[in-house]
Protein backbone atom coordinates (compact mmCIF):
# COMPACT_ATOMS: atom_id res chain seq x y z
CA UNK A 1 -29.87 10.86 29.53
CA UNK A 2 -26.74 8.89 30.20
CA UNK A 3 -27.64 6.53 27.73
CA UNK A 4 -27.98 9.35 24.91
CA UNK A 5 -24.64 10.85 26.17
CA UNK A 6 -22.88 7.78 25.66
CA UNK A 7 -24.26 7.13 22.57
CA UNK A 8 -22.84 10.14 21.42
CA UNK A 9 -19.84 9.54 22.92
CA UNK A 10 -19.21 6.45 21.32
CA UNK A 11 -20.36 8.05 17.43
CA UNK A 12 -17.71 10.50 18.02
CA UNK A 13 -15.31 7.99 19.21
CA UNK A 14 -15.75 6.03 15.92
CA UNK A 15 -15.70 8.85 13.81
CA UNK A 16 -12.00 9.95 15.08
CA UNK A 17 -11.12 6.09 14.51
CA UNK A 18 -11.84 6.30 11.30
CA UNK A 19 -10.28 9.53 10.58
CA UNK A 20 -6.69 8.62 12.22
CA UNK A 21 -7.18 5.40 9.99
CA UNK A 22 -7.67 7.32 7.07
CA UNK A 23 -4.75 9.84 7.62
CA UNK A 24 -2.59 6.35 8.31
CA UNK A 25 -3.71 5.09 4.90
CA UNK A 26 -2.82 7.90 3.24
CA UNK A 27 0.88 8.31 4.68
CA UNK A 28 1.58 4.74 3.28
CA UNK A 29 0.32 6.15 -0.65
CA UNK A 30 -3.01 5.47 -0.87
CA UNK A 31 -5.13 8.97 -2.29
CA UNK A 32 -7.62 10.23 0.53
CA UNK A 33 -10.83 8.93 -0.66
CA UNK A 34 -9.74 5.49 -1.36
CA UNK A 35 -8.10 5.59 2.20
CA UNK A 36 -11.31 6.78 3.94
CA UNK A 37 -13.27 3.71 2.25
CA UNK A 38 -10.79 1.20 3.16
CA UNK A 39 -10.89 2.70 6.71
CA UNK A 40 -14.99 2.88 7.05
CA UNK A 41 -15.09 -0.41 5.55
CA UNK A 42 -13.15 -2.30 7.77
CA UNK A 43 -14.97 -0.64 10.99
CA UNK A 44 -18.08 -1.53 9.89
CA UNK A 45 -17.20 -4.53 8.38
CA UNK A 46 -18.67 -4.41 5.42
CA UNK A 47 -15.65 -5.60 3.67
CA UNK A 48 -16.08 -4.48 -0.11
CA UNK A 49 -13.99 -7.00 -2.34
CA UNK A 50 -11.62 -4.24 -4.76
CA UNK A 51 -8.43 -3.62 -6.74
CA UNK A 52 -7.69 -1.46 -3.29
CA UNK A 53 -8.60 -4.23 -1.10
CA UNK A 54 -5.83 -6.55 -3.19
CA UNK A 55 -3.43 -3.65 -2.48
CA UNK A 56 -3.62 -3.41 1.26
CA UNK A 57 -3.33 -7.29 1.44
CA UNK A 58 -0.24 -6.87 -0.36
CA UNK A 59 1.17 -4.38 1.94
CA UNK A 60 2.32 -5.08 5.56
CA UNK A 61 1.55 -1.49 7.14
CA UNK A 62 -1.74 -0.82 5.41
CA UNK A 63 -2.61 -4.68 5.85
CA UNK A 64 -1.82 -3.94 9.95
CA UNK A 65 -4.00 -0.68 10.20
CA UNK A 66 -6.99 -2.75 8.43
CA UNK A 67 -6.28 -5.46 11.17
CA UNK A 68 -6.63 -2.98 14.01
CA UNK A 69 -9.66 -1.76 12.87
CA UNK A 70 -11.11 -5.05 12.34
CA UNK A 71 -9.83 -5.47 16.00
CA UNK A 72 -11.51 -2.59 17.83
CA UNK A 73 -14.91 -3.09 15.28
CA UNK A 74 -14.81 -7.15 16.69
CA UNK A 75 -13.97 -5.48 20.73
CA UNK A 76 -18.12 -4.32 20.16
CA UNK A 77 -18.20 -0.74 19.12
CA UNK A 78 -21.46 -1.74 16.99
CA UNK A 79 -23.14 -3.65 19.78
CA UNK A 80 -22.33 -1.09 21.90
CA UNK A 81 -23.87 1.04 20.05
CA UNK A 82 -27.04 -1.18 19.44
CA UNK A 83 -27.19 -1.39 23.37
CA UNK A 84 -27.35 2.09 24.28
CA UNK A 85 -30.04 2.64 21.59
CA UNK A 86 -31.69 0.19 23.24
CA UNK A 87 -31.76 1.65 26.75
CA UNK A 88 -32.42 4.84 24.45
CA UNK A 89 -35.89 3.32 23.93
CA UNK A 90 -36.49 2.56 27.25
CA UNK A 91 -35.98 5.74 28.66
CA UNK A 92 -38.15 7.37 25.92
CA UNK A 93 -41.09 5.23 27.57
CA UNK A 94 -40.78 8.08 30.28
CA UNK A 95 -42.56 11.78 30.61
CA UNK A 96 -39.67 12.60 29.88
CA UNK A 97 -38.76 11.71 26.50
CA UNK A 98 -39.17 14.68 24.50
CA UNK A 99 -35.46 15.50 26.17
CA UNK A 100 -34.06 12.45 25.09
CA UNK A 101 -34.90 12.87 21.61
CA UNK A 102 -33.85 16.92 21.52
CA UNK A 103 -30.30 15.93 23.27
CA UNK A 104 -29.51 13.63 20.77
CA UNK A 105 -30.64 15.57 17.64
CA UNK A 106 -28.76 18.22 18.97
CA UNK A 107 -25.81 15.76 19.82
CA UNK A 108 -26.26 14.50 16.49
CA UNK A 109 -26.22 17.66 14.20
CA UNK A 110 -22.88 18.73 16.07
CA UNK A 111 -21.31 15.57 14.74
CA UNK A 112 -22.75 16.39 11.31
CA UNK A 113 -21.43 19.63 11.25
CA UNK A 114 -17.73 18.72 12.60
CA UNK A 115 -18.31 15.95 9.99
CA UNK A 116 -18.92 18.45 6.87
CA UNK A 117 -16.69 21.48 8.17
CA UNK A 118 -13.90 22.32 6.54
CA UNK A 119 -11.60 23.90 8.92
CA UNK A 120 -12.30 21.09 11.21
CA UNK A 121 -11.31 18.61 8.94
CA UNK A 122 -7.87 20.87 7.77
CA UNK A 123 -6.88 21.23 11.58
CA UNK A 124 -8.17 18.19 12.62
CA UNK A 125 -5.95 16.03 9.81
CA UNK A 126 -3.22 18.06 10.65
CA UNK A 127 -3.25 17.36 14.31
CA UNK A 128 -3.47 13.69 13.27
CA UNK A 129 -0.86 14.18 10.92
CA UNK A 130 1.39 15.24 12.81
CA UNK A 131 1.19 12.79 15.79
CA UNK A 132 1.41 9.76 13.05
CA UNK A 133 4.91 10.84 11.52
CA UNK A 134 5.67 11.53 15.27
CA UNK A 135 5.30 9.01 16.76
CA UNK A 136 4.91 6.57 14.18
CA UNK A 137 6.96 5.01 11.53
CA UNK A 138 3.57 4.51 8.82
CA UNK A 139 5.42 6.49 5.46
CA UNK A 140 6.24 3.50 3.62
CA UNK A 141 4.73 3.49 -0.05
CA UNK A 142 3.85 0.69 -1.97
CA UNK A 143 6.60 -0.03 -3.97
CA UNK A 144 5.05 -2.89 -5.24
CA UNK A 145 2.25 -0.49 -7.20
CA UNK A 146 4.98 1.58 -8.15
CA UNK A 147 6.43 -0.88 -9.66
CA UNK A 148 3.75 -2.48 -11.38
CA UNK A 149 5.34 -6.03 -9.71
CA UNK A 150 1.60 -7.51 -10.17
CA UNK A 151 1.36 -6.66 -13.78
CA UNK A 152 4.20 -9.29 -14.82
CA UNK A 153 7.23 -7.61 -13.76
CA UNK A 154 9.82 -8.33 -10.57
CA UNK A 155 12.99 -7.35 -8.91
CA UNK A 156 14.61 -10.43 -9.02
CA UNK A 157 18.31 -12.18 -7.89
CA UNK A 158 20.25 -13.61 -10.83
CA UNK A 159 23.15 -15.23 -10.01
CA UNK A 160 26.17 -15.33 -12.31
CA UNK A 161 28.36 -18.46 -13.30
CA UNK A 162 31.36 -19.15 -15.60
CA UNK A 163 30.05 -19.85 -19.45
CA UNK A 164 26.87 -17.34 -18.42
CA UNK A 165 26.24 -14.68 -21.31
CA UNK A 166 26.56 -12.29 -18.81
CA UNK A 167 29.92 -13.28 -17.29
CA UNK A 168 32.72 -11.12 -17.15
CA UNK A 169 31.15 -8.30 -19.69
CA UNK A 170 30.27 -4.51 -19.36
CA UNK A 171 27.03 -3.12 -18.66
CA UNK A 172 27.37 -0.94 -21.76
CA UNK A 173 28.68 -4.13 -23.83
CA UNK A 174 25.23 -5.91 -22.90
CA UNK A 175 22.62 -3.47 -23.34
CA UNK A 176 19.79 -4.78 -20.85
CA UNK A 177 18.17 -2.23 -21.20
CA UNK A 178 17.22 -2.79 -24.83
CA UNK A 179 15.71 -6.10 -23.80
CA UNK A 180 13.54 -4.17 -20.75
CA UNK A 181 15.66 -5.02 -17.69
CA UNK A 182 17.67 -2.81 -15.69
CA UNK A 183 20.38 -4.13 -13.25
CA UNK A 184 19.50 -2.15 -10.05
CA UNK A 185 22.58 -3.30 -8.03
CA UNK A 186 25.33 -6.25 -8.03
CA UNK A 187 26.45 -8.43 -5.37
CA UNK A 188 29.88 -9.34 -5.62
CA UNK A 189 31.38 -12.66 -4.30
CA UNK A 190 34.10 -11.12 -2.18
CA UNK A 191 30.71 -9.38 -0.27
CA UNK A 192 31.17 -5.93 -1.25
CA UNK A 193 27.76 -4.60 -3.04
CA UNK A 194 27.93 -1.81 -5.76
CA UNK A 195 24.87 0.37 -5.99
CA UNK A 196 23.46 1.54 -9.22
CA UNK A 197 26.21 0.30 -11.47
CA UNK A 198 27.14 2.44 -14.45
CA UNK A 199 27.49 1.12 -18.01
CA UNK A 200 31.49 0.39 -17.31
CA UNK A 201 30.23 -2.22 -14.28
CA UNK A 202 31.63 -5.28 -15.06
CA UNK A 203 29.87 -8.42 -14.18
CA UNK A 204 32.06 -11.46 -12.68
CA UNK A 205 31.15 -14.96 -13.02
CA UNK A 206 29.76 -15.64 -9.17
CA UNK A 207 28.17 -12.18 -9.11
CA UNK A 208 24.52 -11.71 -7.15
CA UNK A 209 22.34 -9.25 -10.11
CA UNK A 210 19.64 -7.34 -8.67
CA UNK A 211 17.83 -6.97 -11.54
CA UNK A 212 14.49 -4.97 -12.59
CA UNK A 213 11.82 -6.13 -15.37
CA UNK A 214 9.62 -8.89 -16.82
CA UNK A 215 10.13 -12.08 -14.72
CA UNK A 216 9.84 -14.23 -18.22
CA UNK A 217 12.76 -11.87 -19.61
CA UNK A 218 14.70 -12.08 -16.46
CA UNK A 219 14.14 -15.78 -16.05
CA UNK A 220 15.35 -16.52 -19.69
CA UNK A 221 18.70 -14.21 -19.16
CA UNK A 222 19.08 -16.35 -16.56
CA UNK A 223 19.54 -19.58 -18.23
CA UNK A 224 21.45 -17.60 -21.41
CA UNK A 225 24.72 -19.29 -22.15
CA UNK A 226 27.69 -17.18 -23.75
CA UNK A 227 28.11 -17.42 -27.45
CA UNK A 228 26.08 -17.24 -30.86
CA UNK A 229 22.64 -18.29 -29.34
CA UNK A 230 23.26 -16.02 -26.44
CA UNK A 231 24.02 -13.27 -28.83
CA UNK A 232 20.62 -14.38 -30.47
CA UNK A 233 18.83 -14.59 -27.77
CA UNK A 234 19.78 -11.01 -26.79
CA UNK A 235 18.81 -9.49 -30.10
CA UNK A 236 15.35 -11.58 -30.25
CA UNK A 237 14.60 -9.84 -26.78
CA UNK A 238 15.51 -6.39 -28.00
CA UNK A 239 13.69 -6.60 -31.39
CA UNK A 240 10.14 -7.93 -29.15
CA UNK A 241 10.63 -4.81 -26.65
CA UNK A 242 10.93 -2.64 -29.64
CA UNK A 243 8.18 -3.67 -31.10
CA UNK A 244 6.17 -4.01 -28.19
CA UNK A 245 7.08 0.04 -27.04
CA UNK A 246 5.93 0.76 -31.11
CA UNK A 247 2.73 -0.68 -30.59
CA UNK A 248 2.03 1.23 -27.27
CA UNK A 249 2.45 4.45 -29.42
């Protein structure tokens, strides 16, 4: 009997892993369901090879919950398991058995049905919920999805020198955002740091840009020198965006 009760002890135990994983998963961005497969597929170990799986690798919390659970599945919740069932069939050898086999159906089908209920699961996530964002620091959200920084784009640090075709120019006068890049902040030499600039910004030879957009577009503005071809260059850039958003329509 003590074998059965610990086997259901240890199913239950699992199951409210997998559920505070899930509810982890979930406060970092992921959508529910993708969070509870990621979750039950680390426990288990099963390890299914996905766009998701490439996302959590990516990102340090979600990559550290995935960790733990690979943790406590390698500590022998599965053997542990596999042992008790063992001594399960041991003790069914006995007159006895017939008990055995009626605790842990019943055992069993109350797992099942705290599994499938509904106001379990609302009160349940709540409870779990509310203990993660207490005591826990988990809602960060990829940024790096949000961003799309795996499909070709970046935030990337362009520094400014004398003769640049960005030195000491407007915001408004250059018109980055024509060309697909947005200047998110600039780092000026002196140390002071100016958050979302406005059009009137201007940028200083031995500025830091924090810029926004495709790393080839960025990369080229950084080696853009000031005169005719940098005036070129510019209008090249904002012609292929153009047509490039065109043939999205």
């Amino acid at each position: 009997m003590i074998a059965v009760i610990s086997l259901l002890v240890v199913l239950a135990i699992s199951m409210l892993i997998t559920r505070i994983a899930t509810a982890a998963l979930a406060l970092t961005g992921l959508s529910r369901e993708s969070a509870s497969f990621q979750a039950r597929s680390a426990l288990t170990g099963v390890g299914f090879t996905t766009g998701e799986s490439e996302s959590i690798a990516r990102h340090p919390v979600r990559r550290r919950i995935i960790m733990t659970l690979m943790l406590v599945s390698n500590l022998g919740i599965a053997t542990v398991a596999a042992s008790l069932i063992m001594t399960f069939v041991n003790a069914s050898q006995s007159d006895r058995w017939w008990l055995h086999l009626l605790v842990l159906a019943a055992g069993l089908g109350l797992l099942g049905l705290a599994t499938s209920s509904n106001w379990a699961d609302r009160h349940l996530s709540r409870l779990i919920n509310w203990a993660l964002r207490r005591y826990t620091r988990l809602e960060v959200r990829d940024y790096a999805a949000l961003l799309q920084l795996s499909e070709g784009f970046g935030v990337l640090e362009l520094h400014v020198q004398a003769g640049d075709w960005l030195a000491e120019r407007t915001l408004s006068s250059l018109s980055l955002t024509e060309e697909g890049v947005l200047v998110l902040g600039v780092h000026r030499a002196d140390g002071r740091y100016v958050g979302v600039p406005t059009g009137d910004t201007v940028i200083h030879a031995s500025d830091t840009l924090v810029i926004y957009g495709p790393k080839e577009r960025v990369i080229e503005l950084d080696t853009r020198r000031h005169g005719i071809t940098g005036g070129l260059a510019h209008l090249t850039a904002a012609s292929e965006k153009l047509r490039l958003v065109k043939g999205q329509k």
